[in-house]
C-alpha atoms as a PDB file:
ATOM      1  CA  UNK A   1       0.000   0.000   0.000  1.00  0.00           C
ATOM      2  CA  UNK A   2       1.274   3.459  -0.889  1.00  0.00           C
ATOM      3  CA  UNK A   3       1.539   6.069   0.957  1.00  0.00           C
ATOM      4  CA  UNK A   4      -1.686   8.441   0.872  1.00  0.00           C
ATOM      5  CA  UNK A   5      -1.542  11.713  -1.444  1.00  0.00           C
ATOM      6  CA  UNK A   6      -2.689  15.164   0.725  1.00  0.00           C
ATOM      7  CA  UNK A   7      -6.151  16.201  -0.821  1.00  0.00           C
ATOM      8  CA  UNK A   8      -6.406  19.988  -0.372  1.00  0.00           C
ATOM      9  CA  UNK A   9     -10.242  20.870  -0.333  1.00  0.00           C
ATOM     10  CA  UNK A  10     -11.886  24.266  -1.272  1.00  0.00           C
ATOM     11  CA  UNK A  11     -12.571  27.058   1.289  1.00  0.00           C
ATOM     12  CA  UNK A  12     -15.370  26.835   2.287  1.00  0.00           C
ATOM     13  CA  UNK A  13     -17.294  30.211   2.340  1.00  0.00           C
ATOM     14  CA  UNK A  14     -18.353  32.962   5.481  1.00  0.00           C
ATOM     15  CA  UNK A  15     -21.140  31.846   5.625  1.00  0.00           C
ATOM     16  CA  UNK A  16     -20.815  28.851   8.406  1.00  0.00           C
ATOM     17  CA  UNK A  17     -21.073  31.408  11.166  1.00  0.00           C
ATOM     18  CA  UNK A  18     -23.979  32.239   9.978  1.00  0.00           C
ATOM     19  CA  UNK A  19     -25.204  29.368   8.704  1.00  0.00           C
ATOM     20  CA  UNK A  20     -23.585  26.230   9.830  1.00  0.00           C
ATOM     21  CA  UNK A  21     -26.180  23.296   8.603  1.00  0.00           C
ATOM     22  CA  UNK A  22     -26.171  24.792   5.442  1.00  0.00           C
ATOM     23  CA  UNK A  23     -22.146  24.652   5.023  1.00  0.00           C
ATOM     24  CA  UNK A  24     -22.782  21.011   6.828  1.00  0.00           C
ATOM     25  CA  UNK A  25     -24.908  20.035   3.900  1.00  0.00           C
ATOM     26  CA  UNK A  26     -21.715  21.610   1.407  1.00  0.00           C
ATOM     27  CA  UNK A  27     -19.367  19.386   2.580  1.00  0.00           C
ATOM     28  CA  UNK A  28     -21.316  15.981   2.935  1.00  0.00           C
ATOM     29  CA  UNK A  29     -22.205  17.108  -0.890  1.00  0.00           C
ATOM     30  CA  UNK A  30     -19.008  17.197  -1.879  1.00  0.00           C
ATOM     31  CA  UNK A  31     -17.636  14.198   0.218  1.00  0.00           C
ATOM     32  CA  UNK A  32     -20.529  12.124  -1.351  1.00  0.00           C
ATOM     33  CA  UNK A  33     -19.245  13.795  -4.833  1.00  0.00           C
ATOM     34  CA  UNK A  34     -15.925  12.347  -4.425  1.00  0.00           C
ATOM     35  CA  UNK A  35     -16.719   9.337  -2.496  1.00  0.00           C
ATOM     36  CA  UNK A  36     -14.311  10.661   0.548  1.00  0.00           C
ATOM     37  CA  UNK A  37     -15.897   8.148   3.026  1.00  0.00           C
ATOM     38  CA  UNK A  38     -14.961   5.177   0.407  1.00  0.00           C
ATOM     39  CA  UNK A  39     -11.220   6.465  -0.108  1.00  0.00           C
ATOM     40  CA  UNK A  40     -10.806   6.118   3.618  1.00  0.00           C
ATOM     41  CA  UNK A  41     -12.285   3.046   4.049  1.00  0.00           C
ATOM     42  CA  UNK A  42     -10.094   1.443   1.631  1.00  0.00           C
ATOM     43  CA  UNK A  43      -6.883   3.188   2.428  1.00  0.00           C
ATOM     44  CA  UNK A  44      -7.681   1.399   6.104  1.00  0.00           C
ATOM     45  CA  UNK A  45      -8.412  -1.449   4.797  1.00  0.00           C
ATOM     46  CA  UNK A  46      -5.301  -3.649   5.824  1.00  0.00           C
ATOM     47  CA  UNK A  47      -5.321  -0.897   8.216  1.00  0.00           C
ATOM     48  CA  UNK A  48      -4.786  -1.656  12.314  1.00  0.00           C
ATOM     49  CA  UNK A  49      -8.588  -0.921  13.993  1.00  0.00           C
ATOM     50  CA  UNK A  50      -8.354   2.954  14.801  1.00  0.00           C
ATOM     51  CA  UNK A  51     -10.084   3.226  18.436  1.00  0.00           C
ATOM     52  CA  UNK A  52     -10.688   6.262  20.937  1.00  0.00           C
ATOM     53  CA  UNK A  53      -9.127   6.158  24.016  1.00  0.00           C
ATOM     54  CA  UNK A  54     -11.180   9.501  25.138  1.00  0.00           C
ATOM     55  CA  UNK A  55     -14.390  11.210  24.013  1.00  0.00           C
ATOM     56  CA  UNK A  56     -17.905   9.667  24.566  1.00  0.00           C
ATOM     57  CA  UNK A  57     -18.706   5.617  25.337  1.00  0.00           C
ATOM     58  CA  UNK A  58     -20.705   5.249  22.639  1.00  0.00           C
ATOM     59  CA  UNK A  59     -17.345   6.632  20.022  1.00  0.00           C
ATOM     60  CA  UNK A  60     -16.538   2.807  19.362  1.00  0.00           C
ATOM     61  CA  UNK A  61     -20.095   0.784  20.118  1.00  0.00           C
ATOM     62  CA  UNK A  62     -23.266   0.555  22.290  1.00  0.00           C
ATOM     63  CA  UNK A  63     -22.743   1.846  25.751  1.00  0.00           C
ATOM     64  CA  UNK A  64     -22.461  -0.119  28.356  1.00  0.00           C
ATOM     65  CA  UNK A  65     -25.787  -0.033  31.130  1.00  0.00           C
ATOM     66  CA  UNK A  66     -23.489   1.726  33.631  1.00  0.00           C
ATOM     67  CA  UNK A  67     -22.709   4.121  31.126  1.00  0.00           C
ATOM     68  CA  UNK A  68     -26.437   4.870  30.082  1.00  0.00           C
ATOM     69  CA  UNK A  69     -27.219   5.322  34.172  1.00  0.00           C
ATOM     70  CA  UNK A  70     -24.275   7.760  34.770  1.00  0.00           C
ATOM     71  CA  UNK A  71     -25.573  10.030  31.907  1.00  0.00           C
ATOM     72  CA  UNK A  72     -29.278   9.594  32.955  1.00  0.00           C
ATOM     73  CA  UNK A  73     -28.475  10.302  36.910  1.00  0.00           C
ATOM     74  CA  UNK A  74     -25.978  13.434  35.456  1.00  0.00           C
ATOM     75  CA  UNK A  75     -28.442  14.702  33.390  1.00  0.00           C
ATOM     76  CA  UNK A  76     -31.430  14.505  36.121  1.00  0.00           C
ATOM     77  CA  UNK A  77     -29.367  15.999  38.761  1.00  0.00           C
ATOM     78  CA  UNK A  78     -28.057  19.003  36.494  1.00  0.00           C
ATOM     79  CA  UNK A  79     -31.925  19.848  35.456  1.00  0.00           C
ATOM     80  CA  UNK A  80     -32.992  19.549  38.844  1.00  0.00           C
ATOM     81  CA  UNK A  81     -29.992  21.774  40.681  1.00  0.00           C
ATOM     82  CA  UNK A  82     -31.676  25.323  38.896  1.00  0.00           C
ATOM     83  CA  UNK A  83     -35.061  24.848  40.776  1.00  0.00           C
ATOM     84  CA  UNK A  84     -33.387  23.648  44.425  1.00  0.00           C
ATOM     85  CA  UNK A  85     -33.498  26.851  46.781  1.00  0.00           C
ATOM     86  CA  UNK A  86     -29.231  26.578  46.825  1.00  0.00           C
ATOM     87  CA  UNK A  87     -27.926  30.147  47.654  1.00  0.00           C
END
């Protein structure tokens, strides 16, 4: 396997401030255009598995039970903290 060529890709235009689904929608046009998704899934074919050693439980596979209660009891107690009567 070679080694990969650098693909430079157009600027994209001002207007993702202002409207960032919109310049979303650009860019999964183009990467559809030129089958980007494809191109990396065969240049990691013979590949070793890429994984995530940080970021979210659910970046390689279904989370884990514990996993869905520690988000459910996080989430619960941060929506609940704003009505207590804390000072």
């Amino acid at each position: 396997m070679g080694v990969p060529t650098t693909k430079i890709f157009p600027a994209l235009h001002e207007t993702i401030s202002s409207a960032p689904s919109a310049a979303e929608e650009e860019v999964l046009a183009q990467w559809r255009a030129q089958q980007t998704f494809q191109a990396v899934q065969r240049a990691r074919a013979q590949g070793r598995p890429f994984v995530f050693w940080e970021g979210p439980p659910t970046a390689n596979g279904k989370p884990g039970i514990h996993h869905v209660a520690a988000r459910t009891v996080r989430t619960a107690s941060a929506a609940t903290r704003p009505c207590s009567a804390r000072a």
